[in-house]
PDB file of N, CA and C in Angstrom:
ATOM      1  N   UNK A   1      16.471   7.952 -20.137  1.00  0.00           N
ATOM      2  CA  UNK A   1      15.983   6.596 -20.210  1.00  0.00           C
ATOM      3  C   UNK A   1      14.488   6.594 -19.917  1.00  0.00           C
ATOM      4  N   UNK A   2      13.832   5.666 -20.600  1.00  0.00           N
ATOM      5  CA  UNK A   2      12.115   6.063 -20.219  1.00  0.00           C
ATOM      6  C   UNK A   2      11.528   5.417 -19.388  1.00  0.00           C
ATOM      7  N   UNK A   3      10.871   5.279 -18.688  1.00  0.00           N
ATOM      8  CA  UNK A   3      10.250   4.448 -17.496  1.00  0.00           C
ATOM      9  C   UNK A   3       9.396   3.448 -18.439  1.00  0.00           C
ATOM     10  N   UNK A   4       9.613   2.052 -17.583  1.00  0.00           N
ATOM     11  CA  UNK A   4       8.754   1.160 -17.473  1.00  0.00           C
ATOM     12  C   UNK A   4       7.256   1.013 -17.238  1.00  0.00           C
ATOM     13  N   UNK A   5       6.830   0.902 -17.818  1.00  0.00           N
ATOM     14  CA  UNK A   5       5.190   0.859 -17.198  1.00  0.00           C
ATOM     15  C   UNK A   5       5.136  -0.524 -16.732  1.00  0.00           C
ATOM     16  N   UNK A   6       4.596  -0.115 -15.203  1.00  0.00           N
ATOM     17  CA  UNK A   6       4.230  -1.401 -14.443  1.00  0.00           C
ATOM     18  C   UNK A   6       3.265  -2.511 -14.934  1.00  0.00           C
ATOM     19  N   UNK A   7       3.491  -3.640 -15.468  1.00  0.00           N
ATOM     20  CA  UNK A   7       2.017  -4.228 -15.696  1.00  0.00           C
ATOM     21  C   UNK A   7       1.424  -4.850 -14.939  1.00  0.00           C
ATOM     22  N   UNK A   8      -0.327  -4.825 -14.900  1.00  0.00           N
ATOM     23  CA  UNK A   8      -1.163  -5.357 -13.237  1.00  0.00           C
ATOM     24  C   UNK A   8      -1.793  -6.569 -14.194  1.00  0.00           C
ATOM     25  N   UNK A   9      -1.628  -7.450 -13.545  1.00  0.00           N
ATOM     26  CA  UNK A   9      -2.568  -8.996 -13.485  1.00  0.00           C
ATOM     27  C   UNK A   9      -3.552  -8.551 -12.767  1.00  0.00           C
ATOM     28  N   UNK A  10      -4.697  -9.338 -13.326  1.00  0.00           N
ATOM     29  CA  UNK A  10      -6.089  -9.787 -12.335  1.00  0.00           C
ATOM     30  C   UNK A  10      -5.700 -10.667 -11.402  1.00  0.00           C
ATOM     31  N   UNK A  11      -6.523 -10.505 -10.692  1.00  0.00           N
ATOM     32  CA  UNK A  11      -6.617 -11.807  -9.664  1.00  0.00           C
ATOM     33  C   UNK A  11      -6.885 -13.590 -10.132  1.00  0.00           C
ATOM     34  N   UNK A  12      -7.897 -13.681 -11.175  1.00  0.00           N
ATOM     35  CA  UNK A  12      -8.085 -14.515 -11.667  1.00  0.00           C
ATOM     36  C   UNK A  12      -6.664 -15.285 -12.477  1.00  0.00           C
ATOM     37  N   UNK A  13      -5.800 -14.467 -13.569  1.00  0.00           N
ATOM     38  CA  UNK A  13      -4.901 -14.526 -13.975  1.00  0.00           C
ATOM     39  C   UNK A  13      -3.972 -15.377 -12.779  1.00  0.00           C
ATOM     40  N   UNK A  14      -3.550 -14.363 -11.527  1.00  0.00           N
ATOM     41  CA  UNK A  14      -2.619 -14.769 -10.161  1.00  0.00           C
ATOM     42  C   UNK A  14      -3.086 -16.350 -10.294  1.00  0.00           C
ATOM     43  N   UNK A  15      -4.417 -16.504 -10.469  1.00  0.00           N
ATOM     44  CA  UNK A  15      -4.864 -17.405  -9.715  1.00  0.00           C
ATOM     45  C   UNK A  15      -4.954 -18.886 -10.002  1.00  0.00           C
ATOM     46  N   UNK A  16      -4.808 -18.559 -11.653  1.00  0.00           N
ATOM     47  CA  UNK A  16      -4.537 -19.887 -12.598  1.00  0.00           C
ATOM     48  C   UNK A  16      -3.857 -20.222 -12.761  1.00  0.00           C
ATOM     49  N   UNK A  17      -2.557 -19.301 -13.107  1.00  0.00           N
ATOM     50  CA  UNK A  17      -0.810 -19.074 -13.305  1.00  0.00           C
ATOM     51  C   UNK A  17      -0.581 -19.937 -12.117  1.00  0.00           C
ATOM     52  N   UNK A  18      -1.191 -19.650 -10.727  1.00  0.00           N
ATOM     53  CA  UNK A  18      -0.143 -20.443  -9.076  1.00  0.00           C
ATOM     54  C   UNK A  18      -1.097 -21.853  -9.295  1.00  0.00           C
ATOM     55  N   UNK A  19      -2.153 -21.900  -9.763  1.00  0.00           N
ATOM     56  CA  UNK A  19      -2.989 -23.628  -9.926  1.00  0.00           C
ATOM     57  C   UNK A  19      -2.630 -24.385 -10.820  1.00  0.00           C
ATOM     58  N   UNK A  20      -1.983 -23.813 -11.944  1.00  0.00           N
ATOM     59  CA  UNK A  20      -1.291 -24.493 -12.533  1.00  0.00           C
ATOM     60  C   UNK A  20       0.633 -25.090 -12.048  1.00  0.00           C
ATOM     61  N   UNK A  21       1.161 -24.640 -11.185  1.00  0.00           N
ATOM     62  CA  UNK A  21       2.517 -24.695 -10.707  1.00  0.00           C
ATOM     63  C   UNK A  21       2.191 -25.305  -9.646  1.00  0.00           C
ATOM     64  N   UNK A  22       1.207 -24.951  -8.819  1.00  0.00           N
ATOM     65  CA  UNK A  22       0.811 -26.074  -7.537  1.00  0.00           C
ATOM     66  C   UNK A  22       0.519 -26.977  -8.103  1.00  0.00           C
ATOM     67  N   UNK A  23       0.028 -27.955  -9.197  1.00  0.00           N
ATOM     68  CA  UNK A  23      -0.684 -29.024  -9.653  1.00  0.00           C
ATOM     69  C   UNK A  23       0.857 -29.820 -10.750  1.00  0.00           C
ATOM     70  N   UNK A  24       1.277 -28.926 -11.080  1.00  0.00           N
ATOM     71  CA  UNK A  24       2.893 -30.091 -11.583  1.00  0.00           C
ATOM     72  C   UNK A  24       2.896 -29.526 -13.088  1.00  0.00           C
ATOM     73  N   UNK A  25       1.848 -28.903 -13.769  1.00  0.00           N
ATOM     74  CA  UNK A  25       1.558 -28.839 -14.890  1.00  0.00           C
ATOM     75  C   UNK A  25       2.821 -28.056 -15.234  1.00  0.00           C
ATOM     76  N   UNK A  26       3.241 -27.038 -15.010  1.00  0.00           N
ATOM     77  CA  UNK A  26       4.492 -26.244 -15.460  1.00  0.00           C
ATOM     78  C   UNK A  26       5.559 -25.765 -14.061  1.00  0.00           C
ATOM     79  N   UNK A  27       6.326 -25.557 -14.099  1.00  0.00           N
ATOM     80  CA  UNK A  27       7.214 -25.069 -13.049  1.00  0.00           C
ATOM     81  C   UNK A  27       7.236 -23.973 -12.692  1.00  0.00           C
ATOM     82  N   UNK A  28       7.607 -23.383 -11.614  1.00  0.00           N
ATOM     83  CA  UNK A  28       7.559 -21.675 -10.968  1.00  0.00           C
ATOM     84  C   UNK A  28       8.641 -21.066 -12.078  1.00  0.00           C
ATOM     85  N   UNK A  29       9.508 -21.761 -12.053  1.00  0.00           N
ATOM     86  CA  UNK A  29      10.225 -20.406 -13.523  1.00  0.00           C
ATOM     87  C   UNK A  29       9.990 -20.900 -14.835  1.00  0.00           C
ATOM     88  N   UNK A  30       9.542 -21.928 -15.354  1.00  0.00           N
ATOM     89  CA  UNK A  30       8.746 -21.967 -17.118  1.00  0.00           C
ATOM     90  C   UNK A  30       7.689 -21.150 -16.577  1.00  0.00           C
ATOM     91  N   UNK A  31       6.954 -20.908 -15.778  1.00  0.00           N
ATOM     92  CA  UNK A  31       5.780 -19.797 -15.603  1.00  0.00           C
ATOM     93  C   UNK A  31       6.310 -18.459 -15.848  1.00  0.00           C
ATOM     94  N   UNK A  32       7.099 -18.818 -15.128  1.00  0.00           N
ATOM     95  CA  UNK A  32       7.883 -17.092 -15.353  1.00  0.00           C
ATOM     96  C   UNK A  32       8.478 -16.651 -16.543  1.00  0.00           C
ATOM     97  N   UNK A  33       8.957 -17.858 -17.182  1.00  0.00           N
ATOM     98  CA  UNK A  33       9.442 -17.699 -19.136  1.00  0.00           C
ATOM     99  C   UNK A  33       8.479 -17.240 -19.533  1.00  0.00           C
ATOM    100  N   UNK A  34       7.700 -17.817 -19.553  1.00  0.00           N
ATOM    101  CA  UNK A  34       6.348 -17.681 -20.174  1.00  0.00           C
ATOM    102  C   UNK A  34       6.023 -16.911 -20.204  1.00  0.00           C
ATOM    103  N   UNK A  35       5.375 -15.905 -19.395  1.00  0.00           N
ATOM    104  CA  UNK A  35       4.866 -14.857 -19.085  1.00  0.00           C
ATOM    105  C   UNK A  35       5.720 -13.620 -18.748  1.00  0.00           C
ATOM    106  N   UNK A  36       7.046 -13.822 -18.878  1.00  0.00           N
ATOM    107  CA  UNK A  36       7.773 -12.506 -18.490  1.00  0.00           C
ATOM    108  C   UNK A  36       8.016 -12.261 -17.433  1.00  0.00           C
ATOM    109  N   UNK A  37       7.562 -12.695 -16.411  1.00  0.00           N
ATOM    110  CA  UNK A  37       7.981 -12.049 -14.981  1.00  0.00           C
ATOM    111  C   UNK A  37       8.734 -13.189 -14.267  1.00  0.00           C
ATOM    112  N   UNK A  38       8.907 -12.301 -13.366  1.00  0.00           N
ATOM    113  CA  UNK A  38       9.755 -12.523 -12.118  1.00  0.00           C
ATOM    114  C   UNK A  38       9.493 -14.201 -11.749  1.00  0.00           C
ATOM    115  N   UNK A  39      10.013 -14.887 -11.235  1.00  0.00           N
ATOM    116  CA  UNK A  39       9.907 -15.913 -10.264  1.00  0.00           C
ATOM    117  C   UNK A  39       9.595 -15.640  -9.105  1.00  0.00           C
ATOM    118  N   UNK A  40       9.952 -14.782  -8.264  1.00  0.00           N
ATOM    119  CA  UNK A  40       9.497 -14.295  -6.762  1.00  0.00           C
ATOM    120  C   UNK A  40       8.353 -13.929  -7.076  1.00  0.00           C
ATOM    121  N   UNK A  41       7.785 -13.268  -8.476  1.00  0.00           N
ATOM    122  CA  UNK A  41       6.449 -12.258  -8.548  1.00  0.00           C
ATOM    123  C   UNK A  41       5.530 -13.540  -7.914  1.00  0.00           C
ATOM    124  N   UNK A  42       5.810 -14.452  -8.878  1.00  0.00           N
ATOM    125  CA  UNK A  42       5.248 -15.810  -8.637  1.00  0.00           C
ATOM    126  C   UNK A  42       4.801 -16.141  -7.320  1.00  0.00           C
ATOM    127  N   UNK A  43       6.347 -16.526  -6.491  1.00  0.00           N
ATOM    128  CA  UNK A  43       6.577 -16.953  -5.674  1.00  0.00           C
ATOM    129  C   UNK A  43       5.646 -15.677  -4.234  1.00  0.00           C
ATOM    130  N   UNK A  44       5.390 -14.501  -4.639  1.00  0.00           N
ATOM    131  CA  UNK A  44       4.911 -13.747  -3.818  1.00  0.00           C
ATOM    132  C   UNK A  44       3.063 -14.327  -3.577  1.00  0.00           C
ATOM    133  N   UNK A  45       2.511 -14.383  -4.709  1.00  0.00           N
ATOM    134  CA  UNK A  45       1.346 -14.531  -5.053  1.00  0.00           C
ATOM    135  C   UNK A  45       0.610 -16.065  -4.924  1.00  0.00           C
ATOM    136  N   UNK A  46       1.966 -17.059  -4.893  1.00  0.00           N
ATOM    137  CA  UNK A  46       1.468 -18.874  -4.215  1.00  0.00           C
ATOM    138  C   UNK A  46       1.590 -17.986  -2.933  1.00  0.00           C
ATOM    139  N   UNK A  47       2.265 -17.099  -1.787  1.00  0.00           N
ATOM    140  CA  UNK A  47       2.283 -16.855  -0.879  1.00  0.00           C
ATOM    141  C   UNK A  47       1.113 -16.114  -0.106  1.00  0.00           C
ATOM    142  N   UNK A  48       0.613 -15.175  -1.271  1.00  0.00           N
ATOM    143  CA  UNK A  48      -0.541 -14.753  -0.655  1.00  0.00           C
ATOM    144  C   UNK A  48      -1.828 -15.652  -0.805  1.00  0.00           C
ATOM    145  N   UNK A  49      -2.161 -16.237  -1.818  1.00  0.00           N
ATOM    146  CA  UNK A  49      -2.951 -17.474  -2.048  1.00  0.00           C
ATOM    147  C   UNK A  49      -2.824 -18.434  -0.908  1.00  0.00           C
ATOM    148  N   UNK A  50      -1.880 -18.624  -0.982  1.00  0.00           N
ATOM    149  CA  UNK A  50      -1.584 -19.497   0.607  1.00  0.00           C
ATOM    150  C   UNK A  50      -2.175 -18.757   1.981  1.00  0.00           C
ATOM    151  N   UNK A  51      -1.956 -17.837   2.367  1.00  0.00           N
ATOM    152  CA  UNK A  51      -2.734 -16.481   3.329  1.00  0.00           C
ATOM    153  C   UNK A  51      -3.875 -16.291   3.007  1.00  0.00           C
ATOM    154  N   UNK A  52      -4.611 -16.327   1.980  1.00  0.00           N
ATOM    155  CA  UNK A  52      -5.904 -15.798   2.054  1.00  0.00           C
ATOM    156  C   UNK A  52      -6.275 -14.252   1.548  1.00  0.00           C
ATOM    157  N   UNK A  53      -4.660 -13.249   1.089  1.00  0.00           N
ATOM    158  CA  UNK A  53      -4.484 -11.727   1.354  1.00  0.00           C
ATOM    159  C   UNK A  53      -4.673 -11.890  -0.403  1.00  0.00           C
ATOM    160  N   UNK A  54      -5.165 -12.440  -1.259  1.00  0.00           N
ATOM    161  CA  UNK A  54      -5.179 -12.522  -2.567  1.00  0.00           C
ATOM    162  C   UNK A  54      -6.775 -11.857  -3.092  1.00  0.00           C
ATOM    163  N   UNK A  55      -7.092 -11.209  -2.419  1.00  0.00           N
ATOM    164  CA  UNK A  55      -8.641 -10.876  -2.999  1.00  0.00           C
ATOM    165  C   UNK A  55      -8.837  -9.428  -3.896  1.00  0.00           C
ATOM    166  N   UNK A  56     -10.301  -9.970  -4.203  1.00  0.00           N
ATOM    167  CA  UNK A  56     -10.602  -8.523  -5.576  1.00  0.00           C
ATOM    168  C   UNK A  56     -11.104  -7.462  -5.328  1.00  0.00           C
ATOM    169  N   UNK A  57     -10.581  -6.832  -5.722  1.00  0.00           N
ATOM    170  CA  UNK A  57     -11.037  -5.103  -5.674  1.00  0.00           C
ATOM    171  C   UNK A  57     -11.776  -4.681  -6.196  1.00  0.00           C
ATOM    172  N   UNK A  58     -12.976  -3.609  -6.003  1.00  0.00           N
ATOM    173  CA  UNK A  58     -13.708  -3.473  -6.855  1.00  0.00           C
ATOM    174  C   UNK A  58     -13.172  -2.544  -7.826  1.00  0.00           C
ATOM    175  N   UNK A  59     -13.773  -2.803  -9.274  1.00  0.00           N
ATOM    176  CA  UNK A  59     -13.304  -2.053 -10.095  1.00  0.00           C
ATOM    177  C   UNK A  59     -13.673  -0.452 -10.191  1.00  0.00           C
ATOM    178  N   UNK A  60     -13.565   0.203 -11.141  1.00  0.00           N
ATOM    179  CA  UNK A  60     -13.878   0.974 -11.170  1.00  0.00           C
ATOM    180  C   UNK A  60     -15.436   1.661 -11.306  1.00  0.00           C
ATOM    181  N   UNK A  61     -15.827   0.860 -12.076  1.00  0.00           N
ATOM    182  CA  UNK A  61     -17.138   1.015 -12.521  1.00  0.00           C
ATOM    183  C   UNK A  61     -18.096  -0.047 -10.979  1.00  0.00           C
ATOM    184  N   UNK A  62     -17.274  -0.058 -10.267  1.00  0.00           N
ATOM    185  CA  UNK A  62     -18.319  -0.926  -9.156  1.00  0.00           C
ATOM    186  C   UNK A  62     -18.257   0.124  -8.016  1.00  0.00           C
ATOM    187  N   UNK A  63     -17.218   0.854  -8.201  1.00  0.00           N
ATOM    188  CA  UNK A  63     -17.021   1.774  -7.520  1.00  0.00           C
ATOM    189  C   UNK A  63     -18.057   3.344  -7.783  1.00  0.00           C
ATOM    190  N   UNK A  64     -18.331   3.306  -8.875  1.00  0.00           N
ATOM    191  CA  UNK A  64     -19.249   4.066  -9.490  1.00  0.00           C
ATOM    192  C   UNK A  64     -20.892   4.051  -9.103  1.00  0.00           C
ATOM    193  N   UNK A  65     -21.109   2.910  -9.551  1.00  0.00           N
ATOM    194  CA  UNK A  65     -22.133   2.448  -8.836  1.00  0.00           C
ATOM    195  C   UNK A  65     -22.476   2.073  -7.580  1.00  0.00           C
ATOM    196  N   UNK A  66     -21.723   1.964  -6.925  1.00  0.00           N
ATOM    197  CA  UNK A  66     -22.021   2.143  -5.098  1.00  0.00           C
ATOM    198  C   UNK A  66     -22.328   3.387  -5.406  1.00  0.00           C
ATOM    199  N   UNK A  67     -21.233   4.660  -5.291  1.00  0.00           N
ATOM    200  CA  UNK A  67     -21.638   5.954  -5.042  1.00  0.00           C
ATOM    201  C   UNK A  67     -22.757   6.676  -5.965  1.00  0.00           C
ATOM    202  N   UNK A  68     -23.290   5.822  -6.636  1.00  0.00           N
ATOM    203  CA  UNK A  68     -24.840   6.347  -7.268  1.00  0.00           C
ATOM    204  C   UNK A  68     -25.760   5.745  -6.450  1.00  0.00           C
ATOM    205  N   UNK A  69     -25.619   4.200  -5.805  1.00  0.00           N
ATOM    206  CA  UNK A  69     -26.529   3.760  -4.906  1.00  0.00           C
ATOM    207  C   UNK A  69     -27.150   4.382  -3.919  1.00  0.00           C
ATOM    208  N   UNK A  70     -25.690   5.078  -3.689  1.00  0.00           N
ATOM    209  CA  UNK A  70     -25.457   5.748  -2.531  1.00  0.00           C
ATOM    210  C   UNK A  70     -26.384   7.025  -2.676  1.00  0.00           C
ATOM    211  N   UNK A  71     -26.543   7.804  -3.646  1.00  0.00           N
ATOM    212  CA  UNK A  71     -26.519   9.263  -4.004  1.00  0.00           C
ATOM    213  C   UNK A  71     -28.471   8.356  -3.765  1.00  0.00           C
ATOM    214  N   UNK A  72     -28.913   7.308  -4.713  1.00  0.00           N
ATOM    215  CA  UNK A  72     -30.629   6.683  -4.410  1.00  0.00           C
ATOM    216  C   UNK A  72     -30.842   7.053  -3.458  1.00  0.00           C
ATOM    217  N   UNK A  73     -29.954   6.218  -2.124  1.00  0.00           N
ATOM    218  CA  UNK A  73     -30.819   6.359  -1.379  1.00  0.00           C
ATOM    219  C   UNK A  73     -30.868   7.314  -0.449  1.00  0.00           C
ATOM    220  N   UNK A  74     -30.092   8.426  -0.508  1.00  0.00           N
ATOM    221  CA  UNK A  74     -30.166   9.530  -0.098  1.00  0.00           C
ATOM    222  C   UNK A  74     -31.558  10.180  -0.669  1.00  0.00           C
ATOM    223  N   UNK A  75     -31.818  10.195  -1.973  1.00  0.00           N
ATOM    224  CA  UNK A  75     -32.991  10.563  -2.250  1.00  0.00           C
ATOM    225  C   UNK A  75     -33.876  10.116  -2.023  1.00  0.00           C
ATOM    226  N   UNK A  76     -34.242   8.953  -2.146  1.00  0.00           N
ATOM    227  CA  UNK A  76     -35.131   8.100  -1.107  1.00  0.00           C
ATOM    228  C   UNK A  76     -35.513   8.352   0.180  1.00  0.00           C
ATOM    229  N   UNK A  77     -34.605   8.451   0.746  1.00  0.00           N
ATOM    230  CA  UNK A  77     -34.745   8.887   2.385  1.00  0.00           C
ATOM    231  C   UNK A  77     -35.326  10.186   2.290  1.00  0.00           C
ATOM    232  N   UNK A  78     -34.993  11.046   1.719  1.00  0.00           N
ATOM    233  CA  UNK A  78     -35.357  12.956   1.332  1.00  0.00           C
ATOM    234  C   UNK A  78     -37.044  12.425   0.936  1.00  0.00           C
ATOM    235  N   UNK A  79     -37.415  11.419  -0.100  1.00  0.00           N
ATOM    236  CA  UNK A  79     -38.721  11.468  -0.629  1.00  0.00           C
ATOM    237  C   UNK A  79     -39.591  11.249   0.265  1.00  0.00           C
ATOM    238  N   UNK A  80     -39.302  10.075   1.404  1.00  0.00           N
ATOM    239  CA  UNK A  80     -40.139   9.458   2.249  1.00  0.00           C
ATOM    240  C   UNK A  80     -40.256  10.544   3.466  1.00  0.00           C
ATOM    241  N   UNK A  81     -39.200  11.338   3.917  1.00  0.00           N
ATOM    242  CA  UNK A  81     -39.477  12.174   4.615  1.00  0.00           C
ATOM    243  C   UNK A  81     -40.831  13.301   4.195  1.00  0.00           C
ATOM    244  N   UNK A  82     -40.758  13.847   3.127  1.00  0.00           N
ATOM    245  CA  UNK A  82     -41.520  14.603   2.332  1.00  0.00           C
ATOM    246  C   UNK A  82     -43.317  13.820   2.290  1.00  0.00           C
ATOM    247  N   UNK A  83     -43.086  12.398   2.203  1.00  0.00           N
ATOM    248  CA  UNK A  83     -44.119  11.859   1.878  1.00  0.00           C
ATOM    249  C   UNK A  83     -44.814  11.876   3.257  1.00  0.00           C
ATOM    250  N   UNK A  84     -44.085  11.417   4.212  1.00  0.00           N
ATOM    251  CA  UNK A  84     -44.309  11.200   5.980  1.00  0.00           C
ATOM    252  C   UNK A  84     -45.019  12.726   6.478  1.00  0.00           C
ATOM    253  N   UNK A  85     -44.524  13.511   5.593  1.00  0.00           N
ATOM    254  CA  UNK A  85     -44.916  15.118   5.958  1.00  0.00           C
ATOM    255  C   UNK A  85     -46.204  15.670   5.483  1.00  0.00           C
ATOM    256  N   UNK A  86     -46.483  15.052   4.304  1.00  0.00           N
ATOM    257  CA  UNK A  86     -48.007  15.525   3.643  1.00  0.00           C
ATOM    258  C   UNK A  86     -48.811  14.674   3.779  1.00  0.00           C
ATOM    259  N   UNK A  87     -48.303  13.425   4.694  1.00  0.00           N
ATOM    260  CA  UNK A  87     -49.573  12.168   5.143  1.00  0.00           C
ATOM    261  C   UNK A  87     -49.823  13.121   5.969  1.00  0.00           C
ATOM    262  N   UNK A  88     -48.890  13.365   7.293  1.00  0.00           N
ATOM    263  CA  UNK A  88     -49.462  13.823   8.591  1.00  0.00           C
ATOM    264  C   UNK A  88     -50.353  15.352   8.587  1.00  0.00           C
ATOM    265  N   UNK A  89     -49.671  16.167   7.381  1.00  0.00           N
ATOM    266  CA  UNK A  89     -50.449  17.489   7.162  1.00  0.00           C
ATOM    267  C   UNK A  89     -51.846  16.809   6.510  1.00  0.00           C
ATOM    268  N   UNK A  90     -52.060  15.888   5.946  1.00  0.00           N
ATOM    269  CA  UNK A  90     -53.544  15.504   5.440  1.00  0.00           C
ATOM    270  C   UNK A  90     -54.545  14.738   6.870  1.00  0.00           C
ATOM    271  N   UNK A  91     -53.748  14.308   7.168  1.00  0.00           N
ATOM    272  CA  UNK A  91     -54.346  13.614   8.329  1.00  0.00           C
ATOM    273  C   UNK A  91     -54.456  14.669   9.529  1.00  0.00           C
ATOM    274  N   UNK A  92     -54.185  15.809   9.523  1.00  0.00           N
ATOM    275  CA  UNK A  92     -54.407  16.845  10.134  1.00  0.00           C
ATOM    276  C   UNK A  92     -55.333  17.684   9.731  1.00  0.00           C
ATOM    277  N   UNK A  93     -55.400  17.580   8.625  1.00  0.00           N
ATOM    278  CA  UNK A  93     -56.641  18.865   7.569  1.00  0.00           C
ATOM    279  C   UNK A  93     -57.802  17.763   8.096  1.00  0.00           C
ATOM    280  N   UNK A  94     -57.407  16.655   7.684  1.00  0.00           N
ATOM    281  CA  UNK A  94     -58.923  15.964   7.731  1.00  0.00           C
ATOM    282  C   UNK A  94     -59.916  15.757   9.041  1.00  0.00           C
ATOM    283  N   UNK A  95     -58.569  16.094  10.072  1.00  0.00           N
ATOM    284  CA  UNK A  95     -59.437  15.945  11.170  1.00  0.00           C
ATOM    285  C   UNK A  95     -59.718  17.206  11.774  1.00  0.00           C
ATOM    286  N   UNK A  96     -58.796  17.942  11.090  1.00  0.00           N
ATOM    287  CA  UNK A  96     -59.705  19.699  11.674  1.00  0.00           C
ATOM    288  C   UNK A  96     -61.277  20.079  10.822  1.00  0.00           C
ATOM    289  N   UNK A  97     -61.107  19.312   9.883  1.00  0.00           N
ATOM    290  CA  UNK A  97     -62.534  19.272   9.186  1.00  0.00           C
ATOM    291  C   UNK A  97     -63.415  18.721   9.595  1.00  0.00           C
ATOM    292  N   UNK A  98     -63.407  17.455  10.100  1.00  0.00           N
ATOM    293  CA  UNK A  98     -64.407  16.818  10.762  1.00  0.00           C
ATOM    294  C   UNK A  98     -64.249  17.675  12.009  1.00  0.00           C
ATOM    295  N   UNK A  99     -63.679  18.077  12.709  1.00  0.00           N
ATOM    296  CA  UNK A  99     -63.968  18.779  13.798  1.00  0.00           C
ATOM    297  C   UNK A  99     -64.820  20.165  13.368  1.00  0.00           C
ATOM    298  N   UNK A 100     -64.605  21.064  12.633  1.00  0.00           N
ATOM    299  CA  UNK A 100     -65.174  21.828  12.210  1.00  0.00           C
ATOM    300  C   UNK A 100     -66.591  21.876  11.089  1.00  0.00           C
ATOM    301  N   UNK A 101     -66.882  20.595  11.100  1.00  0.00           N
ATOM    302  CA  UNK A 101     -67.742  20.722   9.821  1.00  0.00           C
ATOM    303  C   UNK A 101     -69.453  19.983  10.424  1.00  0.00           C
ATOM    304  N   UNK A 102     -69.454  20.314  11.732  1.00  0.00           N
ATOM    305  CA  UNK A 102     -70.523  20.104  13.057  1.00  0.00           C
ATOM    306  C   UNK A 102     -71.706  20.415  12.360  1.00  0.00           C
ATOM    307  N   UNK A 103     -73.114  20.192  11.414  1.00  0.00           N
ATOM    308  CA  UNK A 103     -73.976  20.984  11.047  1.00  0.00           C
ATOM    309  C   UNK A 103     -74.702  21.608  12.257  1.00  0.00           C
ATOM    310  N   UNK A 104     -75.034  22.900  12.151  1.00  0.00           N
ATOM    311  CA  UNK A 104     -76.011  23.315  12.857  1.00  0.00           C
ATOM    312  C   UNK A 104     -77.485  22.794  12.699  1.00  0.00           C
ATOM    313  N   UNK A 105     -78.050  22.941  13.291  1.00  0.00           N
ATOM    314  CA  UNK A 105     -79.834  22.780  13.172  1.00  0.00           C
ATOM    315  C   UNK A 105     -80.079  23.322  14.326  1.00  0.00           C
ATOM    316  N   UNK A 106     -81.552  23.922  14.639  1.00  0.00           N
ATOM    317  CA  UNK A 106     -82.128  24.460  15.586  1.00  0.00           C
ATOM    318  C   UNK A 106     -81.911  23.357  16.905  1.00  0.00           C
ATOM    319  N   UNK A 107     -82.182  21.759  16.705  1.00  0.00           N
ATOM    320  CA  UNK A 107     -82.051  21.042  17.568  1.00  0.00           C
ATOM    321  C   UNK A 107     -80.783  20.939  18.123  1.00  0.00           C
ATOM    322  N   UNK A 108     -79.690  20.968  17.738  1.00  0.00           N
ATOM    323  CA  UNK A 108     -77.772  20.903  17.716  1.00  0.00           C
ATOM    324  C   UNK A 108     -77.553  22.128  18.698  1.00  0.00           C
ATOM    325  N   UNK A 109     -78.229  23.454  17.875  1.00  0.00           N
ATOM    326  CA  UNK A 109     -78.298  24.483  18.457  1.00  0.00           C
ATOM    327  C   UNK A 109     -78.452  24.467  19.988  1.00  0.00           C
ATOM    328  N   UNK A 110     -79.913  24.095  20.475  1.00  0.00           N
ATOM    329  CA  UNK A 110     -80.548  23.798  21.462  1.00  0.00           C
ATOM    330  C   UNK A 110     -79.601  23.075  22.709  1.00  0.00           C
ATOM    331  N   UNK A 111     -78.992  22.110  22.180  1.00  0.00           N
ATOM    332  CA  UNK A 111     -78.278  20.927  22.645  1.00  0.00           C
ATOM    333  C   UNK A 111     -76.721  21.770  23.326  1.00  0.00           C
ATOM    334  N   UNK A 112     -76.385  22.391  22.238  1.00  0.00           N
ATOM    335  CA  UNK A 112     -74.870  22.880  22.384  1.00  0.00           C
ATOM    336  C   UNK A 112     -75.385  24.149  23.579  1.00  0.00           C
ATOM    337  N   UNK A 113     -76.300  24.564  23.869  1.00  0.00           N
ATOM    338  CA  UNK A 113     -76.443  25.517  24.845  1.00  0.00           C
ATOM    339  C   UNK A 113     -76.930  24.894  26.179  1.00  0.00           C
ATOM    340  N   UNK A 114     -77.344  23.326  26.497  1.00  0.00           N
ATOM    341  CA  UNK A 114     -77.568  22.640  27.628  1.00  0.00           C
ATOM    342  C   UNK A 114     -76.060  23.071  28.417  1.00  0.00           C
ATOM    343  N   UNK A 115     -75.793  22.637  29.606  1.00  0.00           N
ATOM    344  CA  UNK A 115     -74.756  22.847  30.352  1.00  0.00           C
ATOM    345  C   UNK A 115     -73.941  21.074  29.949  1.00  0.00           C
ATOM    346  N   UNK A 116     -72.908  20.941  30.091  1.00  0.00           N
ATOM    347  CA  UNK A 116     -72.182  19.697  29.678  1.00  0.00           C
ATOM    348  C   UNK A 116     -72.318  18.275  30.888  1.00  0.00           C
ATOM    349  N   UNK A 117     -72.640  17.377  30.479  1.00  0.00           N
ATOM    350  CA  UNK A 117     -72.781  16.500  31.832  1.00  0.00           C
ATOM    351  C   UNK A 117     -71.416  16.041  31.922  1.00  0.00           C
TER     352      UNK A 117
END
């Protein structure tokens, strides 16, 4: 015998199907003629609607895209580290240069051999 394949409703679907049976427009089992299923399926889903436990999942492709967001800003974080690293190595060259780049002259000369006050 071959198996059934389960069929999945959206949420939106749940959500029109129970607003229409809460509002008088059709009944919990002409809904269920209608559409093939169950009466309890029904009756499960005014129940979770009623609870609040009726919400959406992300799909697949939302799911995709987080974990590429994800994968950004990992690189991001890697770039700025890198960037934070060749500010401070420049800002280090530059000031060993100005420290080192003192001109001499006979007068400088003169000066740098006084004793230090």
């Amino acid at each position: 015998m071959g198996r059934i394949k389960q069929r999945r409703y959206d949420n939106e679907f749940k959500r029109d199907l129970v607003a229409q049976v809460e509002s008088g427009q059709i009944t919990q089992s002409q809904a269920a003629r209608q559409h093939e299923i169950s009466p309890s399926l029904i009756a499960k889903w005014r129940q979770q609607i009623r609870e609040g436990n009726l919400i959406d999942k992300p799909t697949a492709r939302e799911k995709a895209m987080e974990k590429e967001l994800e994968q950004y800003k990992k690189k991001v974080g890697e770039l700025t580290l890198v960037i934070d690293y060749f500010k401070k190595t420049l800002e280090t060259s530059r000031r060993m240069k100005r420290l080192n780049s003192s001109v001499v002259s006979p007068r400088t000369l003169d000066r740098s051999k006084e004793p230090a006050e």
